[in-house]
PDB file of N, CA and C in Angstrom:
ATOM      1  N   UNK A   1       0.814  -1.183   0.000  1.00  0.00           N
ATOM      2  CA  UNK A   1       0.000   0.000   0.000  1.00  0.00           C
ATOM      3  C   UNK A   1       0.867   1.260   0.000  1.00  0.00           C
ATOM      4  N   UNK A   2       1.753   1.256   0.484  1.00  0.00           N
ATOM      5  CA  UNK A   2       2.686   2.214   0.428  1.00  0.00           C
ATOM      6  C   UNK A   2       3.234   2.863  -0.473  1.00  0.00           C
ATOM      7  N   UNK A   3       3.239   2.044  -1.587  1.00  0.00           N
ATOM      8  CA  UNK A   3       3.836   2.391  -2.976  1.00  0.00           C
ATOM      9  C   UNK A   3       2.934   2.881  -3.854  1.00  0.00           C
ATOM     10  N   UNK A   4       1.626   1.964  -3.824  1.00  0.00           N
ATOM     11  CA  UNK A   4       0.515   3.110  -4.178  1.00  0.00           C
ATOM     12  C   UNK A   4      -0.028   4.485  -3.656  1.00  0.00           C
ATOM     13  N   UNK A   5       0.032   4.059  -2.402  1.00  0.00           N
ATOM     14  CA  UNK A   5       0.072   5.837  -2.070  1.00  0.00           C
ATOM     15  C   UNK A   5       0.669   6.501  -2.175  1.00  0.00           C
ATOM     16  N   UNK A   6       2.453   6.445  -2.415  1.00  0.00           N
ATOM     17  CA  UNK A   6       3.723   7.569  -2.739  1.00  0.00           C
ATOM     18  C   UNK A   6       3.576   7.691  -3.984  1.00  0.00           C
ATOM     19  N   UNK A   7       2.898   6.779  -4.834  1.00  0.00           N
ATOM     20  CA  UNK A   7       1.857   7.466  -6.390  1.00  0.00           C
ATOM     21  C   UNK A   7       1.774   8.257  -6.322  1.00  0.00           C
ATOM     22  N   UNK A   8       0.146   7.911  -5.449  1.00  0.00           N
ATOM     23  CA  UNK A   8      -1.043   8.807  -5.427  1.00  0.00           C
ATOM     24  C   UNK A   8      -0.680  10.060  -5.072  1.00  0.00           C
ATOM     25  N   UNK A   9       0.498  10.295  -3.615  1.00  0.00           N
ATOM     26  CA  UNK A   9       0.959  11.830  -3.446  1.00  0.00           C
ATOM     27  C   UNK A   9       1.762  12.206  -4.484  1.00  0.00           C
ATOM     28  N   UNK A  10       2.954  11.523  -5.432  1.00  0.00           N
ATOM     29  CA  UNK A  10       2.986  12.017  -6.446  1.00  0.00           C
ATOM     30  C   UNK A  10       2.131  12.653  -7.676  1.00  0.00           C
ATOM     31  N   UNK A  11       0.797  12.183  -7.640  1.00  0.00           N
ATOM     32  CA  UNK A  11       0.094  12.598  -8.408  1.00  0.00           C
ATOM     33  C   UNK A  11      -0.615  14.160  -7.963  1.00  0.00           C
ATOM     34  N   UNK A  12      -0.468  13.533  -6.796  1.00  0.00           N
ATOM     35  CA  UNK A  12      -1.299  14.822  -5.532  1.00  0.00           C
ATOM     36  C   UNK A  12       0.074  15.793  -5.857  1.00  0.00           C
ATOM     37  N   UNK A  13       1.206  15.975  -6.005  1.00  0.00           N
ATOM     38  CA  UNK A  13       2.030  16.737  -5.995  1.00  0.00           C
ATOM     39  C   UNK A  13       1.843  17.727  -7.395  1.00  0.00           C
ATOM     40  N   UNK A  14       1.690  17.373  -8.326  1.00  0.00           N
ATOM     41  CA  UNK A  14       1.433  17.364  -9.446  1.00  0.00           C
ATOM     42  C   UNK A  14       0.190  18.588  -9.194  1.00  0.00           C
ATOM     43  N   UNK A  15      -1.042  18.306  -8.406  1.00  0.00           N
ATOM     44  CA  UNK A  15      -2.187  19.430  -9.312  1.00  0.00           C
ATOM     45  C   UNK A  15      -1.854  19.939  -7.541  1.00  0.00           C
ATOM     46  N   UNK A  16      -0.998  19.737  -7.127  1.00  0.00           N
ATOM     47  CA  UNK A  16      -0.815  21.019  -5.857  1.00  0.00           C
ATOM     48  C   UNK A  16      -0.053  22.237  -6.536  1.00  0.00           C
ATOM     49  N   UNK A  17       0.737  21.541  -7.496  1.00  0.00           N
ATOM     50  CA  UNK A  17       1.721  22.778  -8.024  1.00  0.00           C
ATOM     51  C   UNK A  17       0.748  23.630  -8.778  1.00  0.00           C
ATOM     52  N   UNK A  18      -0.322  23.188  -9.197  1.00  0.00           N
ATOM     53  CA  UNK A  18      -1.253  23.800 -10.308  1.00  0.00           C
ATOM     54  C   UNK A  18      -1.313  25.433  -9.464  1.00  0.00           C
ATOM     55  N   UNK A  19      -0.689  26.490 -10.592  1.00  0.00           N
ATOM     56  CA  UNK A  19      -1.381  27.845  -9.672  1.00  0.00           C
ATOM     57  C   UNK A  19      -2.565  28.199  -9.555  1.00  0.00           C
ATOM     58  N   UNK A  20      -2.695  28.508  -8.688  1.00  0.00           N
ATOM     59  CA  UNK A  20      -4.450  29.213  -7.947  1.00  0.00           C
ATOM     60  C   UNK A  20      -4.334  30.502  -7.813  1.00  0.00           C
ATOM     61  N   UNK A  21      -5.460  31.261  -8.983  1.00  0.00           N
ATOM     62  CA  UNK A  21      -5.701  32.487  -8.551  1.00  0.00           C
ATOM     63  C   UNK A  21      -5.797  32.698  -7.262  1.00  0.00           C
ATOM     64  N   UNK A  22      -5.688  34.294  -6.653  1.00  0.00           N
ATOM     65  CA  UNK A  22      -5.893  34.910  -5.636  1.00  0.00           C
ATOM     66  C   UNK A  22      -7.077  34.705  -5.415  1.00  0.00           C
ATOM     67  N   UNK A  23      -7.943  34.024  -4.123  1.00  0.00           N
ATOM     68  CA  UNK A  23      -9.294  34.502  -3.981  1.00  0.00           C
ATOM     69  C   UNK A  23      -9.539  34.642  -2.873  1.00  0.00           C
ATOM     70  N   UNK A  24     -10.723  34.679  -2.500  1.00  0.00           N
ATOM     71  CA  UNK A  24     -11.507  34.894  -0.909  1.00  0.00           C
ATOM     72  C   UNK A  24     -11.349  33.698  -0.625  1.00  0.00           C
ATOM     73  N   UNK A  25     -11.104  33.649   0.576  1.00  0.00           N
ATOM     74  CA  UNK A  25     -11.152  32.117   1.447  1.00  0.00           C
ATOM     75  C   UNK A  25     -13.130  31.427   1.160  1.00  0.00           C
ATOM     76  N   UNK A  26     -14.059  31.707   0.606  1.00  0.00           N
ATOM     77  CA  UNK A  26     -15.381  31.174   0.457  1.00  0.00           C
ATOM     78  C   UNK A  26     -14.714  30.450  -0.735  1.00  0.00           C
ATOM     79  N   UNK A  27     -14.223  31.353  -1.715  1.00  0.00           N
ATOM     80  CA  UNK A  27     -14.034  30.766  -3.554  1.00  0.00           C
ATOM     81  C   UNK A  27     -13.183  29.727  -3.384  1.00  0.00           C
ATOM     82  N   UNK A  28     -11.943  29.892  -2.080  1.00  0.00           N
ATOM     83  CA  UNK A  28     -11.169  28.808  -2.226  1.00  0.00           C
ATOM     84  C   UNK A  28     -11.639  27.855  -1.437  1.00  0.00           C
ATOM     85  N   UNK A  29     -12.499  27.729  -0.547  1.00  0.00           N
ATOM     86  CA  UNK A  29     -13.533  26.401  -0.523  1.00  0.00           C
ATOM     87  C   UNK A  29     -14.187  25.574  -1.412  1.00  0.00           C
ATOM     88  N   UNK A  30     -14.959  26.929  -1.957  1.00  0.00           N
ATOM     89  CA  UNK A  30     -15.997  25.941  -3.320  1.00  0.00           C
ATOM     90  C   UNK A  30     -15.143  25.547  -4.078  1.00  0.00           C
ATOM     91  N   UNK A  31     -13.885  25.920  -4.655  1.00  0.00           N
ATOM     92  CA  UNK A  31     -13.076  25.490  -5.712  1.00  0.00           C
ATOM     93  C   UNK A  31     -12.227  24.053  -5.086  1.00  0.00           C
ATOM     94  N   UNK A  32     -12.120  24.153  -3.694  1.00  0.00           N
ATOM     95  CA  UNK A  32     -11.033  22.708  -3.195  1.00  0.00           C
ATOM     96  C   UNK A  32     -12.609  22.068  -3.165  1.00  0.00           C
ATOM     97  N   UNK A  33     -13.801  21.862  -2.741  1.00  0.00           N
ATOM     98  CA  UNK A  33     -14.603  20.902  -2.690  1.00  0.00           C
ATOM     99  C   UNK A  33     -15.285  20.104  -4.169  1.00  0.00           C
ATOM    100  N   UNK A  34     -15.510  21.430  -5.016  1.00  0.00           N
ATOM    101  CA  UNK A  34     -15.769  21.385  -6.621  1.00  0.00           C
ATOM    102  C   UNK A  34     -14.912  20.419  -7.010  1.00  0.00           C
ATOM    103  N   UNK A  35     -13.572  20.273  -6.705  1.00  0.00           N
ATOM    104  CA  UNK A  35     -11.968  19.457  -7.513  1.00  0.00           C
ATOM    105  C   UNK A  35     -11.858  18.392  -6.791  1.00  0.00           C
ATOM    106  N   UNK A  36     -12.326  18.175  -5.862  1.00  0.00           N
ATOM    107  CA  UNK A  36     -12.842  16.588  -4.785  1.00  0.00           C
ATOM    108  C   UNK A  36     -13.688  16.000  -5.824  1.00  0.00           C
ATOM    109  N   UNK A  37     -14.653  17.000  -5.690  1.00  0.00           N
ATOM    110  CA  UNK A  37     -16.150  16.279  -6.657  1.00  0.00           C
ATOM    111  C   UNK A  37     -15.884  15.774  -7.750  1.00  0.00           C
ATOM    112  N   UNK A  38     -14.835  16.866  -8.537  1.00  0.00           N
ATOM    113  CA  UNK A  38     -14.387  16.655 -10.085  1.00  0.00           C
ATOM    114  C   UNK A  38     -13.629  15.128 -10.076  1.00  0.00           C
ATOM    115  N   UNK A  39     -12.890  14.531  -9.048  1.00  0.00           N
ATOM    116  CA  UNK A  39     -12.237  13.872  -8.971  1.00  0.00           C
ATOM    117  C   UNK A  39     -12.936  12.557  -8.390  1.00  0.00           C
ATOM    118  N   UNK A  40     -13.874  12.652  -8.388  1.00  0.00           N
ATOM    119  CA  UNK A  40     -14.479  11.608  -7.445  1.00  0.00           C
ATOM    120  C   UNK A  40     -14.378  11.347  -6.068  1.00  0.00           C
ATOM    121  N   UNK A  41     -13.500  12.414  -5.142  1.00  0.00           N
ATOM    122  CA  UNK A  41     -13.240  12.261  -3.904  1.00  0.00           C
ATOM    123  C   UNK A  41     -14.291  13.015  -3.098  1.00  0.00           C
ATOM    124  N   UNK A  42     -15.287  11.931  -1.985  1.00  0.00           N
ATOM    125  CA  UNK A  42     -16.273  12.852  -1.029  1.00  0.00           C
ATOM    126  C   UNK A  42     -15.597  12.047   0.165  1.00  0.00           C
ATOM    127  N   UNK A  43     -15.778  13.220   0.803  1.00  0.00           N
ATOM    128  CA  UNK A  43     -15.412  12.815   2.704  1.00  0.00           C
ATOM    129  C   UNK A  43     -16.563  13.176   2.983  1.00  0.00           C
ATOM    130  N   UNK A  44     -17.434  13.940   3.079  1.00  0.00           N
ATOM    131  CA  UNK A  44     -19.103  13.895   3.464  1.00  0.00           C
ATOM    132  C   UNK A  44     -19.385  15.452   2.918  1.00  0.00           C
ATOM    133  N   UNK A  45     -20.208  16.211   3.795  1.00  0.00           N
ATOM    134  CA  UNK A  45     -20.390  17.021   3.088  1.00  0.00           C
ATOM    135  C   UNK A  45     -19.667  18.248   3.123  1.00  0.00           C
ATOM    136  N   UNK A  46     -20.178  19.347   2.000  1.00  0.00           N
ATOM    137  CA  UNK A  46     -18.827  20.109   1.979  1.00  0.00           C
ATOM    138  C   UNK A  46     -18.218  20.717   2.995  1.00  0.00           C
ATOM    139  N   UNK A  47     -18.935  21.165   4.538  1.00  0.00           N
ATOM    140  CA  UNK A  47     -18.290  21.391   5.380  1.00  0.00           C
ATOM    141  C   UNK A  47     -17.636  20.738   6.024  1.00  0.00           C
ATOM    142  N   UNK A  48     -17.928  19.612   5.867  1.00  0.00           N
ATOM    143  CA  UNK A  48     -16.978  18.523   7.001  1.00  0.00           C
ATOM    144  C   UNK A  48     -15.469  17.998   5.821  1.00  0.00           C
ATOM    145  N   UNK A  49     -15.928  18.192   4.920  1.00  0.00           N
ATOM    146  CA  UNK A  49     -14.535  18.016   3.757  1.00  0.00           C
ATOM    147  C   UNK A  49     -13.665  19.241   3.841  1.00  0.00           C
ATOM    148  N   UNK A  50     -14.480  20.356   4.499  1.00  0.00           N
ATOM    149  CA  UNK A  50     -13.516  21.464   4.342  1.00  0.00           C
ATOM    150  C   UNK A  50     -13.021  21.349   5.515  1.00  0.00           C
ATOM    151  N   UNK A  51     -13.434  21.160   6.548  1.00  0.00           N
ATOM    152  CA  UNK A  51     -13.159  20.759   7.957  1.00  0.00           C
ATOM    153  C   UNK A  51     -11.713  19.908   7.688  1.00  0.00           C
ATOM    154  N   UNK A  52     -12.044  18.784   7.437  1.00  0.00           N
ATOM    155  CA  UNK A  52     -10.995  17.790   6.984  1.00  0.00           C
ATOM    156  C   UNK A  52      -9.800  18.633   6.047  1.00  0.00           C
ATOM    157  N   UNK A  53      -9.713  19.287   5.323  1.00  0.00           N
ATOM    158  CA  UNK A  53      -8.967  20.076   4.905  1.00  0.00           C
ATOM    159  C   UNK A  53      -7.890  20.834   5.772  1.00  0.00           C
ATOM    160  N   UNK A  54      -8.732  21.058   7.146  1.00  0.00           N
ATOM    161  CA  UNK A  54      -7.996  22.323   7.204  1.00  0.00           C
ATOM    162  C   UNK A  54      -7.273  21.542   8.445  1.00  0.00           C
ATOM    163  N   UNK A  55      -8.255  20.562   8.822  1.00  0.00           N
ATOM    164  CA  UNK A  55      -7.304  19.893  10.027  1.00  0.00           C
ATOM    165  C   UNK A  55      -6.125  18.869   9.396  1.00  0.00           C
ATOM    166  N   UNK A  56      -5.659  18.502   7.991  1.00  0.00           N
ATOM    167  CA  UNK A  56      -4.757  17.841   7.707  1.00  0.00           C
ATOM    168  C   UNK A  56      -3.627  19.303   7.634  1.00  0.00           C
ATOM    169  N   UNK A  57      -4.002  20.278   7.414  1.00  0.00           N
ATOM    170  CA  UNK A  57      -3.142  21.477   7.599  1.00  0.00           C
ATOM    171  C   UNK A  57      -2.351  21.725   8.709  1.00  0.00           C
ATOM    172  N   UNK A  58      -3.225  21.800   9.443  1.00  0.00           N
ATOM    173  CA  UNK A  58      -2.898  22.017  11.026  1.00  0.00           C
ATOM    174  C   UNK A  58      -2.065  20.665  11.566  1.00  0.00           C
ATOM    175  N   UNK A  59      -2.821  19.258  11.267  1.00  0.00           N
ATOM    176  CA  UNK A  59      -1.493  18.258  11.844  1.00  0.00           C
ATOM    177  C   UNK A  59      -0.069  18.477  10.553  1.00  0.00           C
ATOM    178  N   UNK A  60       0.054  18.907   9.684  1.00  0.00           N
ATOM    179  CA  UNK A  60       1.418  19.243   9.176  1.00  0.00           C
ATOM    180  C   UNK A  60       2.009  20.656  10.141  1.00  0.00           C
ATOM    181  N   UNK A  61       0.970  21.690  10.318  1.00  0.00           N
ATOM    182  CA  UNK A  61       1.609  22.392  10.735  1.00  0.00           C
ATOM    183  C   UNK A  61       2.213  22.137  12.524  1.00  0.00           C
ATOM    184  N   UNK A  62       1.300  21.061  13.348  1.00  0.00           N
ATOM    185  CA  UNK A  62       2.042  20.861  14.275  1.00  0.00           C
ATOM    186  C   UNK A  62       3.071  20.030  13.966  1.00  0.00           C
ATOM    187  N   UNK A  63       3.464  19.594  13.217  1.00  0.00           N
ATOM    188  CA  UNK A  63       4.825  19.144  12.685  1.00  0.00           C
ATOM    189  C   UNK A  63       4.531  17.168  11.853  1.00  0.00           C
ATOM    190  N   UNK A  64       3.570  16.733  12.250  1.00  0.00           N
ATOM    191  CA  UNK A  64       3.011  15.602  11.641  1.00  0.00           C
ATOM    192  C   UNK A  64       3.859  15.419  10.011  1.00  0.00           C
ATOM    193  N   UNK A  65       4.733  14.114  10.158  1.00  0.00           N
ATOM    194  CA  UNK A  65       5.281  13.862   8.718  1.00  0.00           C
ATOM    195  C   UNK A  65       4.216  13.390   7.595  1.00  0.00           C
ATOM    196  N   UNK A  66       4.438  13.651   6.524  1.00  0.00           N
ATOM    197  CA  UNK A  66       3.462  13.162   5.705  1.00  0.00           C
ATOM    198  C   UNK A  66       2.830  11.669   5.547  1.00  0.00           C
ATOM    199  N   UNK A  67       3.477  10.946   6.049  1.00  0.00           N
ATOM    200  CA  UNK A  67       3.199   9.399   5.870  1.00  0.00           C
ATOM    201  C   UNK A  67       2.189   9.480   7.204  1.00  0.00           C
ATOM    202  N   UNK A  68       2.595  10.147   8.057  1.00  0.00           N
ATOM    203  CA  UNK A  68       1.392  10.124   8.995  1.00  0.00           C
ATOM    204  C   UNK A  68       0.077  10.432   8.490  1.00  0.00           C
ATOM    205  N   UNK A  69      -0.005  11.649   8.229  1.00  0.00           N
ATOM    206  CA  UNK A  69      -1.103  12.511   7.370  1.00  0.00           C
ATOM    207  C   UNK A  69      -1.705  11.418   6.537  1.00  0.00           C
ATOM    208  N   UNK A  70      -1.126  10.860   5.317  1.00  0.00           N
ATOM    209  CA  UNK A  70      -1.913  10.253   4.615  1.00  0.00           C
ATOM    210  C   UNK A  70      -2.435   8.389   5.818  1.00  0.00           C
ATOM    211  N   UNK A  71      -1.925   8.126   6.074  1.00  0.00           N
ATOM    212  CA  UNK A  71      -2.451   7.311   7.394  1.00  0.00           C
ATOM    213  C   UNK A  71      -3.293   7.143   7.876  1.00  0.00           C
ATOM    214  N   UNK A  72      -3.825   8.513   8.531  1.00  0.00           N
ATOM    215  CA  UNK A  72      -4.664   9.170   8.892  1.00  0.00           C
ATOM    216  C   UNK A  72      -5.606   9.393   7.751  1.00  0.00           C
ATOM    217  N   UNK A  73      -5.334   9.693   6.985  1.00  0.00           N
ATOM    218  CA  UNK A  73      -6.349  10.077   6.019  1.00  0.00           C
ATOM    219  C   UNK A  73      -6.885   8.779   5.341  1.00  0.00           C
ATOM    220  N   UNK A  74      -6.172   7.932   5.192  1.00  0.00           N
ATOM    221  CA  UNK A  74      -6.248   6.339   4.907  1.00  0.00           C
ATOM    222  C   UNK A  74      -7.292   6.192   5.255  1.00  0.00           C
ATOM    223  N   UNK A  75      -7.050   5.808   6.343  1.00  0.00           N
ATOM    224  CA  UNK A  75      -7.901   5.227   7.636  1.00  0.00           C
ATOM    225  C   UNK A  75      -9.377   5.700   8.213  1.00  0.00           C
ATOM    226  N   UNK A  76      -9.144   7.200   8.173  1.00  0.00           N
ATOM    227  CA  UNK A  76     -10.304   7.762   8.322  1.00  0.00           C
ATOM    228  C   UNK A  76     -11.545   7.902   7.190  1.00  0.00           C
ATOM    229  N   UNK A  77     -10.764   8.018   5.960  1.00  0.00           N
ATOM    230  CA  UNK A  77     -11.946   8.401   5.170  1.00  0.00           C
ATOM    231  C   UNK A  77     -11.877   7.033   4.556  1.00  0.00           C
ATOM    232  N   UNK A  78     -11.957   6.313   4.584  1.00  0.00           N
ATOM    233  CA  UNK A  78     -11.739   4.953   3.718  1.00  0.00           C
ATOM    234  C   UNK A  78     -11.476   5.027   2.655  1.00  0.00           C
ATOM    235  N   UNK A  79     -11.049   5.955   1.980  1.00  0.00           N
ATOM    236  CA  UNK A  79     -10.645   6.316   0.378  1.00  0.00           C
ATOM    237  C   UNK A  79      -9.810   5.626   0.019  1.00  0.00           C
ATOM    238  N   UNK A  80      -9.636   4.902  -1.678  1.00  0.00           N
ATOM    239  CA  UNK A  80      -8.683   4.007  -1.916  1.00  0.00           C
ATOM    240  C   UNK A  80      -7.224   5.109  -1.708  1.00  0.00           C
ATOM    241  N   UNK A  81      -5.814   3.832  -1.707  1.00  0.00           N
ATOM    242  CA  UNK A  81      -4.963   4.591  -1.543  1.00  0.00           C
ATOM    243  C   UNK A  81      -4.686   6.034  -2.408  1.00  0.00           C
ATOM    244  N   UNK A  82      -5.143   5.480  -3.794  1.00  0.00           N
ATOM    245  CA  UNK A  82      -4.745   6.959  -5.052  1.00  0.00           C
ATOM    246  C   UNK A  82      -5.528   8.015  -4.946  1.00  0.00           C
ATOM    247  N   UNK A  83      -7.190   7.752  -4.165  1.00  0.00           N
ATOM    248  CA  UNK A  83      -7.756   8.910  -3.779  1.00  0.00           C
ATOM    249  C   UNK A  83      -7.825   9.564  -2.551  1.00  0.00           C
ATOM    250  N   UNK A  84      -6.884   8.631  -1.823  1.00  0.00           N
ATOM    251  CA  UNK A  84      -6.037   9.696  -0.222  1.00  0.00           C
ATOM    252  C   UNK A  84      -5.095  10.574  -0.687  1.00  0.00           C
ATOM    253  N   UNK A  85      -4.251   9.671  -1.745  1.00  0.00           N
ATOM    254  CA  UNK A  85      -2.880  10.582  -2.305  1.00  0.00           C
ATOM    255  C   UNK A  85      -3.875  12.228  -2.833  1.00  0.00           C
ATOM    256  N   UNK A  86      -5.055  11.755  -4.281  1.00  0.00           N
ATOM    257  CA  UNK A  86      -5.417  12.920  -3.856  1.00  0.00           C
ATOM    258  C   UNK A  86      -5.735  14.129  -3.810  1.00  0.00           C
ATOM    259  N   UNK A  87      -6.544  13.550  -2.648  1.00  0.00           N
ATOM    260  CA  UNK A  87      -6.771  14.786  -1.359  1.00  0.00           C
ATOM    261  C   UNK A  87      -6.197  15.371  -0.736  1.00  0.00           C
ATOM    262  N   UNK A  88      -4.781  14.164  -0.378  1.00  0.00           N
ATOM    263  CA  UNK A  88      -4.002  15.159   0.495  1.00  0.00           C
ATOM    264  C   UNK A  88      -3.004  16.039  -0.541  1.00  0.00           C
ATOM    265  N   UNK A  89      -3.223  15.796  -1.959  1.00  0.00           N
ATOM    266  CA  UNK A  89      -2.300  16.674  -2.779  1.00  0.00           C
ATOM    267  C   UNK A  89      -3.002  18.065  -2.964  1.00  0.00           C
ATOM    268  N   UNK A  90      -4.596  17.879  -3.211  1.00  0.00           N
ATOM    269  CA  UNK A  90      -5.444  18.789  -3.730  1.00  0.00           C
ATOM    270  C   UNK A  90      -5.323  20.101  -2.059  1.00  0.00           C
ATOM    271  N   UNK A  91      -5.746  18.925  -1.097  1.00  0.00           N
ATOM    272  CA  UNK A  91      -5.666  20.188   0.254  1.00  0.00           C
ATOM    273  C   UNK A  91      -4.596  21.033   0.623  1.00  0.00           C
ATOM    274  N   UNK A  92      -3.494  20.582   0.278  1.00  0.00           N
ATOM    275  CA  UNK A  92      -1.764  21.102   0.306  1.00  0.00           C
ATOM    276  C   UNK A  92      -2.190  22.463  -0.757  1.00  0.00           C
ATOM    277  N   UNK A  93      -2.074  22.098  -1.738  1.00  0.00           N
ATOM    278  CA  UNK A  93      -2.458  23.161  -3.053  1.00  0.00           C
ATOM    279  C   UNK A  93      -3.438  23.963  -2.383  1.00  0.00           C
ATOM    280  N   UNK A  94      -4.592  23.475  -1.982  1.00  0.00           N
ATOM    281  CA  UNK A  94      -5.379  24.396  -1.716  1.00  0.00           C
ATOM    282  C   UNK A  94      -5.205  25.489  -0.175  1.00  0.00           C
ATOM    283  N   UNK A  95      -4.845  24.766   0.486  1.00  0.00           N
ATOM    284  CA  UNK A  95      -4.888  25.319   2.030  1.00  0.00           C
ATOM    285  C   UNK A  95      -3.860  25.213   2.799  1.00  0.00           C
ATOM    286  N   UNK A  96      -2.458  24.472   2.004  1.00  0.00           N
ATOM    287  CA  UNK A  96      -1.503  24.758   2.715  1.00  0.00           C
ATOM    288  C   UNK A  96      -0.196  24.581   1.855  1.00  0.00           C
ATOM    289  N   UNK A  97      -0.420  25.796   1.295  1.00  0.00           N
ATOM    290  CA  UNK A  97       0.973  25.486  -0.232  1.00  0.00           C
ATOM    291  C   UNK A  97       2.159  25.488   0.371  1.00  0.00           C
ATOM    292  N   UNK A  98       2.249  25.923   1.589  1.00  0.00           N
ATOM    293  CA  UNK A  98       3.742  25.876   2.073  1.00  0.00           C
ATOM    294  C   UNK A  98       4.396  24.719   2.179  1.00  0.00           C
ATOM    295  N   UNK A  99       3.407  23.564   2.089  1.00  0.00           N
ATOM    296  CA  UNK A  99       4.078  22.462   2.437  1.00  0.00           C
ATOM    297  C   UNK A  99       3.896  21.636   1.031  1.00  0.00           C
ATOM    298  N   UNK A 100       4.089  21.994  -0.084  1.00  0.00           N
ATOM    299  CA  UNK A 100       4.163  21.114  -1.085  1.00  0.00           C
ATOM    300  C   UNK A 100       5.920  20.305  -1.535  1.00  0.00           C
ATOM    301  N   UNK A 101       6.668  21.019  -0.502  1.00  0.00           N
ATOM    302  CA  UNK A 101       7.635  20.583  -1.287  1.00  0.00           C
ATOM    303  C   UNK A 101       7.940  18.978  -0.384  1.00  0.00           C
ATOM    304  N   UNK A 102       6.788  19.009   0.890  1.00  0.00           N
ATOM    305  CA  UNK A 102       6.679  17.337   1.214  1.00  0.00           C
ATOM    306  C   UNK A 102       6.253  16.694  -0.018  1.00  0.00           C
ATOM    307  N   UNK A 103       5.481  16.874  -0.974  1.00  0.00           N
ATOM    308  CA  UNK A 103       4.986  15.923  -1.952  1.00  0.00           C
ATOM    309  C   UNK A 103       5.989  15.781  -2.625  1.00  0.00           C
ATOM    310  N   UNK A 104       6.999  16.618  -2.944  1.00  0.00           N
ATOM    311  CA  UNK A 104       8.175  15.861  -4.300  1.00  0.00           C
ATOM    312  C   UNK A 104       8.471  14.487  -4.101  1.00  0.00           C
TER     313      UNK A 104
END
């Protein structure tokens, strides 16, 4: 499973780099939940996906390595491994670009 998921965050690395206009924190909700949808990825509904968003932010920002994160994200949302990779690529891009250079 491991190897499919260092894919899947490779792939997730990939549309994190994608640039994102400047917007209001509302637009950059609907646009990270819209690109879940586009992708086939639901964690429930859009607030609790944005929820989930922002708390995979926050465990990177308390220092959480990425293999944890996706783990966690594994586990919790039952998503196959390539659609943990991702989410956790799409939420990085979206809500916490500082940390994309964990996905290389």
């Amino acid at each position: 499973m491991k190897k499919i998921l260092a894919a899947s965050l490779s792939v997730g690395a990939l549309l994190a780099a994608a640039p994102v206009a400047a917007a209001s924190p509302g637009s950059v909700d609907l646009l990270y939940v819209t690109m879940l949808e586009e992708y086939g990825i639901y964690i429930g509904s859009p607030s609790a996906t944005i929820k989930a968003g922002q708390a995979l932010c926050s465990a990177l920002d308390r220092g959480a390595d990425l293999e944890d994160v996706a783990e966690v994200v594994f586990d919790n949302t039952r998503l196959a491994p390539r659609k943990a990779g991702q989410f956790i690529g799409f939420t990085i891009g979206a809500y916490c670009p500082e940390y994309r250079n964990m996905l290389a």
